[in-house]
N, C-alpha and C. Protein backbone atom coordinates (compact mmCIF):
# COMPACT_ATOMS: atom_id res chain seq x y z
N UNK A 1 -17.14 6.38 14.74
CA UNK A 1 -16.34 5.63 13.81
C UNK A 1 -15.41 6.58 13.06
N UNK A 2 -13.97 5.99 12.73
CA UNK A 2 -13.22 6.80 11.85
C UNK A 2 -13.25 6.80 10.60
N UNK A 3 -13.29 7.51 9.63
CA UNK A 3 -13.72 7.25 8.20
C UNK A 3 -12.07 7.83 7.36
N UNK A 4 -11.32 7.21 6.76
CA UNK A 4 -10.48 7.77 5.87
C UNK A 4 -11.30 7.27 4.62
N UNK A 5 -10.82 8.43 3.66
CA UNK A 5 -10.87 8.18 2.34
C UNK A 5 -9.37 7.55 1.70
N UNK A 6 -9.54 6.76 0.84
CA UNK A 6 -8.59 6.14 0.03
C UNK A 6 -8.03 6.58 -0.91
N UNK A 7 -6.87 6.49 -1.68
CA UNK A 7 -6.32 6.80 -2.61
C UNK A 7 -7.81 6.92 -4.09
N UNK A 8 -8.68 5.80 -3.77
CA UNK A 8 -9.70 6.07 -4.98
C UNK A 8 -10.84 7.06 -4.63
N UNK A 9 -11.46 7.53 -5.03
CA UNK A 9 -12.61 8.68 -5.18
C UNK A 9 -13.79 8.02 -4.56
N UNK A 10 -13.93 8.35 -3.37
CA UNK A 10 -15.35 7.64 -3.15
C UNK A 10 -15.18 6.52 -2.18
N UNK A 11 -14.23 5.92 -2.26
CA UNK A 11 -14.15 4.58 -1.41
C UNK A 11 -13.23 4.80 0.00
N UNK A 12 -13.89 4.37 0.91
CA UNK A 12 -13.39 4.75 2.53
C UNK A 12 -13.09 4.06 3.68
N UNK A 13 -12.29 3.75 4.21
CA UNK A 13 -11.76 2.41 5.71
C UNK A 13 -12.84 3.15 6.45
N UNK A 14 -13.16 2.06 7.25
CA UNK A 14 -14.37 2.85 8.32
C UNK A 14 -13.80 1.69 9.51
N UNK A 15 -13.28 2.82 10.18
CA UNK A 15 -12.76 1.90 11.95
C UNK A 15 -13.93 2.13 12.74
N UNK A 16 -14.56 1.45 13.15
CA UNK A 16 -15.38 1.17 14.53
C UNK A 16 -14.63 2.10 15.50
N UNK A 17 -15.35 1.95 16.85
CA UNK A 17 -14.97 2.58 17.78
C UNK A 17 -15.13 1.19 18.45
N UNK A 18 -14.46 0.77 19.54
CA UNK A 18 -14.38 -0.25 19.81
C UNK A 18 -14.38 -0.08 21.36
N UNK A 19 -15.54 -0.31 22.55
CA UNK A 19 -15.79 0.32 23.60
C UNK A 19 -15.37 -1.73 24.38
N UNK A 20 -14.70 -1.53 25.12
CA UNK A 20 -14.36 -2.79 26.26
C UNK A 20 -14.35 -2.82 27.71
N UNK A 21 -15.42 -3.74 28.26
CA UNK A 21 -15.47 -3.77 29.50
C UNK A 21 -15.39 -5.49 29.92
N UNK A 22 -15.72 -5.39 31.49
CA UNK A 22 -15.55 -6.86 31.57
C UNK A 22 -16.73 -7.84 31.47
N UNK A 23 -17.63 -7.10 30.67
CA UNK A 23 -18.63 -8.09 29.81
C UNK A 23 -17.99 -8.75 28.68
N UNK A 24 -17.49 -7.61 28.03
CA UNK A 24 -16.58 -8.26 26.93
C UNK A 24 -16.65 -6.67 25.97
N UNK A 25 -16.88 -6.53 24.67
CA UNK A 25 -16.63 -5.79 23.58
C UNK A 25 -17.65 -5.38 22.58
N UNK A 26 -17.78 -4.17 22.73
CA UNK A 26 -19.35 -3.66 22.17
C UNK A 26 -18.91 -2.39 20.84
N UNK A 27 -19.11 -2.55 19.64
CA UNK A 27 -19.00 -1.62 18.63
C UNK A 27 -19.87 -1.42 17.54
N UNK A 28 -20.35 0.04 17.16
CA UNK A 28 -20.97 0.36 16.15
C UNK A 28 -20.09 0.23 14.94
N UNK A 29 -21.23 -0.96 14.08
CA UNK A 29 -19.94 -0.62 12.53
C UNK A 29 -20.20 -0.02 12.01
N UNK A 30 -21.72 0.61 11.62
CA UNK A 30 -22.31 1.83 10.83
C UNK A 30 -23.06 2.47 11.40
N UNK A 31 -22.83 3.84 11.14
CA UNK A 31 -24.10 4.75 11.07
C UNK A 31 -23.66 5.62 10.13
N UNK A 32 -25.33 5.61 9.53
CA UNK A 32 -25.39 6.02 8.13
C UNK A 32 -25.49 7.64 8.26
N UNK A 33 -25.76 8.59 9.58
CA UNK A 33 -25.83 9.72 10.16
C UNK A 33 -24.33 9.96 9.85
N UNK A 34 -23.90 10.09 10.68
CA UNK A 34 -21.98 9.98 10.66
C UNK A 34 -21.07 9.82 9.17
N UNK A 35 -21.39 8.71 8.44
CA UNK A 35 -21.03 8.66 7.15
C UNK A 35 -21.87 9.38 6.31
N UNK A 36 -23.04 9.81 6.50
CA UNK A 36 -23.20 11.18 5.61
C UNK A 36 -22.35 12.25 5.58
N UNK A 37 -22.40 12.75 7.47
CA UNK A 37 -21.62 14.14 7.15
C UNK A 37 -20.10 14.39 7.06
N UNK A 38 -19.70 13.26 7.03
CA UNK A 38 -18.28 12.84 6.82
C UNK A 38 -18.10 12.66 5.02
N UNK A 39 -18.71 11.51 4.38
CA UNK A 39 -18.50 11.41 3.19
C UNK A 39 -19.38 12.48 2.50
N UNK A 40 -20.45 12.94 2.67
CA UNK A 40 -21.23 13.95 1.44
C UNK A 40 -22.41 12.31 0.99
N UNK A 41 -22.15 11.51 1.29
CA UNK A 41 -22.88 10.07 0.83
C UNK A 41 -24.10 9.60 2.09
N UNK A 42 -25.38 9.54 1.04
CA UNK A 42 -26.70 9.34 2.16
C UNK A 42 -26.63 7.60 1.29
N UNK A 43 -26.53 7.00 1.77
CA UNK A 43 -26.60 5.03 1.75
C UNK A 43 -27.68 4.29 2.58
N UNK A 44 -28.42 3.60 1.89
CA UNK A 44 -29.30 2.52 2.55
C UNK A 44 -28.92 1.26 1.73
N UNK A 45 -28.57 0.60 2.57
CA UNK A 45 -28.14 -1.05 2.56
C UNK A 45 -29.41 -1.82 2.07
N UNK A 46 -29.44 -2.73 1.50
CA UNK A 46 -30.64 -3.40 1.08
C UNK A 46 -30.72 -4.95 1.57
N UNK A 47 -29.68 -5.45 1.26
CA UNK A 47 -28.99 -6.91 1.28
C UNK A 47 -27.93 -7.02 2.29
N UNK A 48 -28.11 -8.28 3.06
CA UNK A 48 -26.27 -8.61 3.81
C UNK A 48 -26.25 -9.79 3.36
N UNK A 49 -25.10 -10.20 2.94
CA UNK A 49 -24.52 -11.57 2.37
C UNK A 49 -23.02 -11.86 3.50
N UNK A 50 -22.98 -13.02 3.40
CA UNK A 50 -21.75 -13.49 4.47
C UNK A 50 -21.39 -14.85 3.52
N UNK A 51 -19.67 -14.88 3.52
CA UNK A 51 -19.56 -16.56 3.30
C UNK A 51 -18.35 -16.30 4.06
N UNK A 52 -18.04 -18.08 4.20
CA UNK A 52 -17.04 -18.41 5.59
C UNK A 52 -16.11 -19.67 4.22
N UNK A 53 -14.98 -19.52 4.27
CA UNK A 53 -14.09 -19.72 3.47
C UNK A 53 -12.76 -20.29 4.06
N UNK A 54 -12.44 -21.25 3.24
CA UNK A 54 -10.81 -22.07 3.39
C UNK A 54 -9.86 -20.86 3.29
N UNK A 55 -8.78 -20.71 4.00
CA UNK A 55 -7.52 -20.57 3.60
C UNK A 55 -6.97 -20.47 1.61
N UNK A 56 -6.79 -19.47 1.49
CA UNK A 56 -6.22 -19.48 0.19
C UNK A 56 -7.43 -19.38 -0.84
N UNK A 57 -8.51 -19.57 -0.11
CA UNK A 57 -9.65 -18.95 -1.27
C UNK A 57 -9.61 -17.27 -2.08
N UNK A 58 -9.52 -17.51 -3.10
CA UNK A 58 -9.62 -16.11 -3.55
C UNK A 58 -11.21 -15.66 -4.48
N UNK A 59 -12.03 -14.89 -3.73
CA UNK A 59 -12.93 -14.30 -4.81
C UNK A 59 -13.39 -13.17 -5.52
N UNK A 60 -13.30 -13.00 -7.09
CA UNK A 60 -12.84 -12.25 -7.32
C UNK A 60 -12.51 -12.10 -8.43
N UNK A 61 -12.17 -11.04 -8.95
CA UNK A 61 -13.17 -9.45 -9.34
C UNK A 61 -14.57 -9.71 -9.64
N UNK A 62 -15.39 -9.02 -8.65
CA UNK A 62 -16.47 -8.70 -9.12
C UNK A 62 -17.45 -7.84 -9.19
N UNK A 63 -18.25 -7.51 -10.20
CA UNK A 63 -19.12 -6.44 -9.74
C UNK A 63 -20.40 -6.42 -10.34
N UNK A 64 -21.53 -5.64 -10.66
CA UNK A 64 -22.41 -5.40 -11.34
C UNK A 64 -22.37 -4.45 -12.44
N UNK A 65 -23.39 -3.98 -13.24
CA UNK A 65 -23.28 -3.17 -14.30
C UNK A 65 -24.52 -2.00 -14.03
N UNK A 66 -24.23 -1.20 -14.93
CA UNK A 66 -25.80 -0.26 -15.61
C UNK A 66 -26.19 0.06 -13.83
N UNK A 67 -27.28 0.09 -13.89
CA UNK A 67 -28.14 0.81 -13.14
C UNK A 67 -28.55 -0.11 -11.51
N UNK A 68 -27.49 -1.15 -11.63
CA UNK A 68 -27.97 -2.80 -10.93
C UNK A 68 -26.51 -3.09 -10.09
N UNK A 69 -25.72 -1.82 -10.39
CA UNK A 69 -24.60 -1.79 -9.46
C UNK A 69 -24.66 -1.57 -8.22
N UNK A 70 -23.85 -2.36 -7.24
CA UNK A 70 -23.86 -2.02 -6.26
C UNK A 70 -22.82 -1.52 -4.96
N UNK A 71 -23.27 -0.63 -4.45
CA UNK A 71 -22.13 -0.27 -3.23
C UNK A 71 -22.10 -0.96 -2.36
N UNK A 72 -21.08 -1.13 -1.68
CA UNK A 72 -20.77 -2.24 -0.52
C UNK A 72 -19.69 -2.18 0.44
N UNK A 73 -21.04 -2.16 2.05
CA UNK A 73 -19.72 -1.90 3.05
C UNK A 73 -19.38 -3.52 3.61
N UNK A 74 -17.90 -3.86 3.47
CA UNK A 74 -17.30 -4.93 3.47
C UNK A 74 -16.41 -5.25 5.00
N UNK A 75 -16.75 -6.38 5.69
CA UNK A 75 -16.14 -6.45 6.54
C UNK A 75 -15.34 -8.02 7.26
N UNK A 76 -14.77 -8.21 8.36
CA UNK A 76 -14.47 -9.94 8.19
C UNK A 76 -14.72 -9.84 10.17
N UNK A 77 -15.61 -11.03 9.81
CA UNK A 77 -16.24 -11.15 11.38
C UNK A 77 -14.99 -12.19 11.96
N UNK A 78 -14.49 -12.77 11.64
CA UNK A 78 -13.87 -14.05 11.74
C UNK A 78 -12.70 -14.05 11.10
N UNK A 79 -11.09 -14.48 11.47
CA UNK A 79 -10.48 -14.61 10.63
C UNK A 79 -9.70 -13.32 9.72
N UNK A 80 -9.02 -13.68 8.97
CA UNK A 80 -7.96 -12.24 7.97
C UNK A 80 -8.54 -12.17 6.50
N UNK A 81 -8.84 -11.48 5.65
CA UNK A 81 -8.72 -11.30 4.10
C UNK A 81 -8.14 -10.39 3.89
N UNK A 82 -7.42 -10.46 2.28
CA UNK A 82 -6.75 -9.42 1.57
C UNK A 82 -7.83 -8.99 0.87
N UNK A 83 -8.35 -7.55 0.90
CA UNK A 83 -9.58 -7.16 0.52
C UNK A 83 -8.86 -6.17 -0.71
N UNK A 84 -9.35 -6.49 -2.18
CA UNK A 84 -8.71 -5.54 -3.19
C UNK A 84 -10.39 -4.91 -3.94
N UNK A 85 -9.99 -3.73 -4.29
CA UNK A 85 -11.16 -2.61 -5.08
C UNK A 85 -10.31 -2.33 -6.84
N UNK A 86 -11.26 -2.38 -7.75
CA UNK A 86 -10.34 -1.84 -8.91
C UNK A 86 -11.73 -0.84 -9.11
N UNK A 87 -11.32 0.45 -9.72
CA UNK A 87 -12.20 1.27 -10.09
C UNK A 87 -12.05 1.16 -11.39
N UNK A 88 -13.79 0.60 -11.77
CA UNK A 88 -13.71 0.51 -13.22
C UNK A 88 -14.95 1.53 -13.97
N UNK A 89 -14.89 2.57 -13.22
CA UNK A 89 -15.53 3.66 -13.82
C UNK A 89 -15.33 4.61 -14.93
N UNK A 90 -15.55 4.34 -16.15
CA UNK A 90 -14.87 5.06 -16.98
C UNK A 90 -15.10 6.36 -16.82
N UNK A 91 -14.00 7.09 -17.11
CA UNK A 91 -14.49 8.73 -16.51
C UNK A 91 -13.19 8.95 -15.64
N UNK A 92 -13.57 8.08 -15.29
CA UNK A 92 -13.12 8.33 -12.89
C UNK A 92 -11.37 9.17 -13.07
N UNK A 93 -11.39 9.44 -12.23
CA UNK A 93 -9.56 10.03 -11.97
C UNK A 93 -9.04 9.05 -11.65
N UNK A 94 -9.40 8.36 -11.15
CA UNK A 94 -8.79 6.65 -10.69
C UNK A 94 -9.21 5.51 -11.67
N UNK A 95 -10.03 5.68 -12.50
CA UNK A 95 -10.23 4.45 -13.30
C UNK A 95 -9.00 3.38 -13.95
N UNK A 96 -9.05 2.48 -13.81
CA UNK A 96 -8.19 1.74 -13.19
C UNK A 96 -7.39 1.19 -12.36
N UNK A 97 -7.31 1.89 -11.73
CA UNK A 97 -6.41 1.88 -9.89
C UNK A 97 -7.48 0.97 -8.97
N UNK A 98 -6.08 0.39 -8.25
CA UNK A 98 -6.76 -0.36 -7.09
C UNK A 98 -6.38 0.28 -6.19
N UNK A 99 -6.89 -0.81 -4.98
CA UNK A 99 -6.53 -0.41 -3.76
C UNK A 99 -6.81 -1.64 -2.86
N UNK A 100 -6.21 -1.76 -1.93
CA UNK A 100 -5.66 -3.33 -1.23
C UNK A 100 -5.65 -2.98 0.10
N UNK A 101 -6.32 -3.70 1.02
CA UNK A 101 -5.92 -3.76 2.43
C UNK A 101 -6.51 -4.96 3.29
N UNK A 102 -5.52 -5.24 4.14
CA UNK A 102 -6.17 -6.18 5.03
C UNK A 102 -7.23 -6.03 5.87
N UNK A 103 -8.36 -6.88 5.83
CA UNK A 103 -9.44 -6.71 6.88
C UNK A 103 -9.56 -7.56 7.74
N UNK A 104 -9.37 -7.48 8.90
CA UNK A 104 -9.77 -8.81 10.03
C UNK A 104 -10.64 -8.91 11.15
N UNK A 105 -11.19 -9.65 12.06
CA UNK A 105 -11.58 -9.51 13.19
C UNK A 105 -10.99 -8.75 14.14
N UNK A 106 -9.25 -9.25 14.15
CA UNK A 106 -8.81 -8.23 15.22
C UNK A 106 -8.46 -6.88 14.93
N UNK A 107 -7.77 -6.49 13.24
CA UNK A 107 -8.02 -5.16 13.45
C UNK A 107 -9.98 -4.17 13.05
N UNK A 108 -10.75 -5.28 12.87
CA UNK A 108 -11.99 -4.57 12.54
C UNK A 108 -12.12 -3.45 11.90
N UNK A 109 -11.56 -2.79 10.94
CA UNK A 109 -11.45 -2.25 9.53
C UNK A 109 -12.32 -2.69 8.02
N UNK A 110 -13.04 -1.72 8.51
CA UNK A 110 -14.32 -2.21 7.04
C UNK A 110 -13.98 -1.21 5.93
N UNK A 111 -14.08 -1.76 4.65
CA UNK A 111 -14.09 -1.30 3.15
C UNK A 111 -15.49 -0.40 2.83
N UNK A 112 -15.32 0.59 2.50
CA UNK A 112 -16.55 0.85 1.93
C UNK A 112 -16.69 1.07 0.34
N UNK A 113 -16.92 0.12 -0.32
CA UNK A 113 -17.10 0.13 -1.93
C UNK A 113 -17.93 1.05 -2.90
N UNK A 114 -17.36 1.65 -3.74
CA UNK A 114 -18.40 2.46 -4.09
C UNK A 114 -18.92 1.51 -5.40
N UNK A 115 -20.10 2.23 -5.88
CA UNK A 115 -20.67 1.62 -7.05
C UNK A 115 -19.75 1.47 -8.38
N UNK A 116 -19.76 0.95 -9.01
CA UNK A 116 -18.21 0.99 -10.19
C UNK A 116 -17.01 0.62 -10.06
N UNK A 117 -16.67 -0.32 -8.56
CA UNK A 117 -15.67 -0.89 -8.24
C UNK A 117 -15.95 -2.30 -8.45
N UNK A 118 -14.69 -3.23 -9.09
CA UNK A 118 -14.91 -4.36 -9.13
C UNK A 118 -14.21 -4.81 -7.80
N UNK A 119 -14.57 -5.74 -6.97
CA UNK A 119 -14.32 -6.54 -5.33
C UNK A 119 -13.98 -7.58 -5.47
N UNK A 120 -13.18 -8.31 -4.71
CA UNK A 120 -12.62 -9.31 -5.08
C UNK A 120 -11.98 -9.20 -3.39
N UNK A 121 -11.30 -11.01 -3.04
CA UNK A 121 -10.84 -10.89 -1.51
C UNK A 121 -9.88 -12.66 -1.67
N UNK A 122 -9.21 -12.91 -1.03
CA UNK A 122 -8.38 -13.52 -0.29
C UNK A 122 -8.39 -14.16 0.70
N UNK A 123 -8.77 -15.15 0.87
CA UNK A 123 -8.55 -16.08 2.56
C UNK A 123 -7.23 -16.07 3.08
N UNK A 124 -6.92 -15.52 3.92
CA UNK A 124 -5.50 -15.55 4.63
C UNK A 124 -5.56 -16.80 6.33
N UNK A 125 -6.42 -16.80 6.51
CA UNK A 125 -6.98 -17.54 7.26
C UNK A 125 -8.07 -18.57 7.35
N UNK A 126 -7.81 -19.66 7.91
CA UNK A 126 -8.81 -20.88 7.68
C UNK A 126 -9.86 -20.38 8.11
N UNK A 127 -11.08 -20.69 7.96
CA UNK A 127 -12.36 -20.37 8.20
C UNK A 127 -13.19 -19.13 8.49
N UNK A 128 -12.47 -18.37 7.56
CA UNK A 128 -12.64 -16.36 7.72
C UNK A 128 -14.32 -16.78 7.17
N UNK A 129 -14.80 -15.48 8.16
CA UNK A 129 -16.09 -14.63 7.85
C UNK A 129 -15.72 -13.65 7.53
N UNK A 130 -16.33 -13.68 6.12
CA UNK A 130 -16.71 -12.12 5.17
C UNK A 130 -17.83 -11.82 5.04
N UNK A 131 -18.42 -10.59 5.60
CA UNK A 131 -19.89 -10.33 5.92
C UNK A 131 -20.12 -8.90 5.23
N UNK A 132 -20.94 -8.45 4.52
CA UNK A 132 -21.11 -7.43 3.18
C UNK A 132 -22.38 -6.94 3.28
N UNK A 133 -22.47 -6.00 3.28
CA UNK A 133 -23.55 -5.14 3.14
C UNK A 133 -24.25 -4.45 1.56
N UNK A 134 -24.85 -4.71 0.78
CA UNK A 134 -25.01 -4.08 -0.65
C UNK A 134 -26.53 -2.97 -0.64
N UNK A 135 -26.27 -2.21 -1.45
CA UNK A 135 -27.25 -1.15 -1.55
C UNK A 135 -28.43 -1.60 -2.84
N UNK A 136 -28.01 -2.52 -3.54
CA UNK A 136 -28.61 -2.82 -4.89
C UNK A 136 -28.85 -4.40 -4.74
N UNK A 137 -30.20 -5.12 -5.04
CA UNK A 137 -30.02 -6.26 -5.23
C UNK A 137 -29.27 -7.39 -6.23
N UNK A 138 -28.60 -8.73 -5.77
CA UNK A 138 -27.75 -9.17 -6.50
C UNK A 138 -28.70 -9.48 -7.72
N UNK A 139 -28.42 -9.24 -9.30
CA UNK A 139 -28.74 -9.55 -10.40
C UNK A 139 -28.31 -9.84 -11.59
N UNK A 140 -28.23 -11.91 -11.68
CA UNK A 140 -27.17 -12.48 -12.30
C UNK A 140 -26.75 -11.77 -13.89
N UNK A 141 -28.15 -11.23 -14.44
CA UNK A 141 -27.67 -10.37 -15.46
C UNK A 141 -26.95 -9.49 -15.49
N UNK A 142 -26.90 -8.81 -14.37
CA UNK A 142 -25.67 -7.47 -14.27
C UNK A 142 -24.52 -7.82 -14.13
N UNK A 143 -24.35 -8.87 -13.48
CA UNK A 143 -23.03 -9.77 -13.05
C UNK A 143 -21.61 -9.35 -14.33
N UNK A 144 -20.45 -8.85 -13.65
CA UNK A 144 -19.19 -8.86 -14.62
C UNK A 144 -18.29 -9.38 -13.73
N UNK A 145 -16.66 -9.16 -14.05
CA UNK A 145 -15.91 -9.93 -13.73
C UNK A 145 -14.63 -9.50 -14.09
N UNK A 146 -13.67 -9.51 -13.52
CA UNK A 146 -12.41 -9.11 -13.81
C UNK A 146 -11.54 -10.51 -13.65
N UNK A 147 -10.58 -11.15 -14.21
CA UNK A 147 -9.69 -12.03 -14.10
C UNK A 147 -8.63 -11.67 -12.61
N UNK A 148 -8.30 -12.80 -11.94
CA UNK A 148 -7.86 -12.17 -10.66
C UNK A 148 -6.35 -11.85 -10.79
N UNK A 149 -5.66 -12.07 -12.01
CA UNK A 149 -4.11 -12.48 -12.21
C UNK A 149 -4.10 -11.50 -13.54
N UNK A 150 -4.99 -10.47 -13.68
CA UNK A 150 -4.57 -9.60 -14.81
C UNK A 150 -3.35 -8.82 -14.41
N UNK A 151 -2.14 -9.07 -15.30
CA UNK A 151 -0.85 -9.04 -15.28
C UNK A 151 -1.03 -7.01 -15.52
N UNK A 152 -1.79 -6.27 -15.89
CA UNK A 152 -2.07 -5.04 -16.23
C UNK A 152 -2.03 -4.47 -14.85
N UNK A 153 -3.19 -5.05 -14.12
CA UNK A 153 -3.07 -4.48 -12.72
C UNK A 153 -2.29 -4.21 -11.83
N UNK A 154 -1.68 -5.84 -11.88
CA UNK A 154 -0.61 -6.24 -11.11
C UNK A 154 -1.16 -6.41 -9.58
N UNK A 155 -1.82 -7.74 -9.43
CA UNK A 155 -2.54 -7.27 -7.53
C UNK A 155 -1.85 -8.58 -6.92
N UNK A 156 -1.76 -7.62 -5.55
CA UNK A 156 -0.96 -8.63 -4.44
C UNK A 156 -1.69 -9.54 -4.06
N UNK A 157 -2.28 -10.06 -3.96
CA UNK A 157 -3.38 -11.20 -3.43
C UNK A 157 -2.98 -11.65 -2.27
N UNK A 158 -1.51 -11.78 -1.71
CA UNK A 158 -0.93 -11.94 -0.89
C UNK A 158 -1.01 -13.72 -0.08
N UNK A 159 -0.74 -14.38 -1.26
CA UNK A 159 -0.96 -16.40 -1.44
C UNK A 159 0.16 -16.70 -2.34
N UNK A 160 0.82 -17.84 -1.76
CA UNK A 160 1.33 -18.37 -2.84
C UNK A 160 0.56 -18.94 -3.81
N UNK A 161 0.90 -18.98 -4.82
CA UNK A 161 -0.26 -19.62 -6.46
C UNK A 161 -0.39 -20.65 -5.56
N UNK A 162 0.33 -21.82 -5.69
CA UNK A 162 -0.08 -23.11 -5.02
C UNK A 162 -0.66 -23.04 -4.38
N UNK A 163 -1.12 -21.96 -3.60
CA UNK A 163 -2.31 -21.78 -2.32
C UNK A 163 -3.55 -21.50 -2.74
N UNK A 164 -3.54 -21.08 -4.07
CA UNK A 164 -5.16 -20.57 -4.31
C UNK A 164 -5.94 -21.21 -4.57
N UNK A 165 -7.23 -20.70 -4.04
CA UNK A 165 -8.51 -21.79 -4.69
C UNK A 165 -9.36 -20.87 -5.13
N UNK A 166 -9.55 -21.16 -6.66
CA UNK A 166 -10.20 -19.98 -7.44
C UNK A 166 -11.49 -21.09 -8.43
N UNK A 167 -12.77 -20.09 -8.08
CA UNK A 167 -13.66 -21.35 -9.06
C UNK A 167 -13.34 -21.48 -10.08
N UNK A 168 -14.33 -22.21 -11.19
CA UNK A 168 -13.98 -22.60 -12.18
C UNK A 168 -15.16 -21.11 -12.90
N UNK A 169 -15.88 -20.68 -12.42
CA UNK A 169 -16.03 -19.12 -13.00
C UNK A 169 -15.42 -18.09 -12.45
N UNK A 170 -14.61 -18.13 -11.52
CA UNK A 170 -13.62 -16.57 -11.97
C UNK A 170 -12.26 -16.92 -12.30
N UNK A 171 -12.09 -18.45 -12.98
CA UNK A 171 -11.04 -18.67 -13.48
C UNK A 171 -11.20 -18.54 -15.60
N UNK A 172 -12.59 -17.49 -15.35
CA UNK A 172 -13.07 -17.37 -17.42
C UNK A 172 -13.80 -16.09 -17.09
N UNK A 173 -13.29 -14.96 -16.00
CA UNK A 173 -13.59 -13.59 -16.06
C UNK A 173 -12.40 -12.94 -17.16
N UNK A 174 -12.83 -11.99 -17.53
CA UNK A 174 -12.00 -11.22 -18.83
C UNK A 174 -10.66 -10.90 -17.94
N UNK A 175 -10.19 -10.04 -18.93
CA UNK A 175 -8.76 -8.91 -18.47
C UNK A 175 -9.74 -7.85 -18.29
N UNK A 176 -9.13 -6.73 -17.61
CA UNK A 176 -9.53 -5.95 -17.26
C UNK A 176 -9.72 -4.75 -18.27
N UNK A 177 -9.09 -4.83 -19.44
CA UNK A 177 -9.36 -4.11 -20.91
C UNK A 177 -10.74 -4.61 -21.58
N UNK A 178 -11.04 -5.77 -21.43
CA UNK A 178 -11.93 -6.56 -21.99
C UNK A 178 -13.53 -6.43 -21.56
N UNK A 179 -13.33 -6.40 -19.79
CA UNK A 179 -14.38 -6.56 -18.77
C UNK A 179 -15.36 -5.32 -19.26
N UNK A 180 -15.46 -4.39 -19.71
CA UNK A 180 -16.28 -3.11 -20.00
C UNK A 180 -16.57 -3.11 -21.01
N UNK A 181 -16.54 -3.77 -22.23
CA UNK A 181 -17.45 -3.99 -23.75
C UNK A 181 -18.10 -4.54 -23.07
């Protein structure tokens, strides 16, 4: 697998290797061997979560807190998303900065999230699979939230407004000044 690092500290595209014959198409999406000696990062996954989503769904910012945060390798079995990261690590050289890229079935390009990033994604396509890997179990108390239209950030979401479908809880997540009290 190919691993770039991203403009943020810690967070990395991980391309498959993608082997094709006339059975059909066979690829490793992780090994945690390989992304050690590449990133300096030893990861065990705990949880996989998947949801399959309308067109124009956006979900998003989100993350955990304290000690209940979690890392997450992010991918789309099915279908396109606009996959966005904000680093909300105070400290960080990047704290505040995002970072945005498309993930799909056909180009098979996975996110790797580090702990202290808020996640958030985009339906660009009707009936996308988004399938996630987390290192920490989900825990509604840790639960935070970034507003998806914080005008500070400025993120492409890449939908017309009229296209979005945003719940009625990440439509009462903070600004992103706010989200860390």
């Amino acid at each position: 697998m190919k691993i770039e690092q991203t403009l943020l500290s810690g967070c990395f595209v991980i391309t498959p290797k993608t082997f094709e014959d006339s059975r059909g198409v066979f690829s490793e999406t992780f090994n945690s061997k390989t992304f050690e000696e590449v990133t300096g990062i030893s990861q065990d996954f705990v949880q996989d979560n998947q949801s399959i989503s309308r067109y124009g769904v956006v979900r998003g910012l989100h993350f955990q807190r304290g000690s209940l945060a979690q890392a997450k390798l992010v991918r789309v079995v099915k279908g396109r998303v606009q996959d966005i990261v904000v680093d909300v690590r105070e400290g960080s050289e990047t704290f505040g900065k995002s970072f945005s890229i498309e993930l799909s079935a056909a180009n098979g390009k996975q996110l790797y999230v580090p702990r202290g990033f808020a996640h958030g994604f985009s339906v660009l396509e009707e009936g996308s699979i988004f399938a996630y890997k987390c290192d920490n179990f989900y825990d509604k108390e840790s639960e935070s939230g970034i507003i998806f239209n914080d005008s500070d950030l400025n993120l492409d979401w890449r939908l017309p407004k009229n296209d979005m479908i945003i719940s009625e809880k990440d439509l009462e997540l903070p600004l992103f000044k706010n989200a860390l009290l």
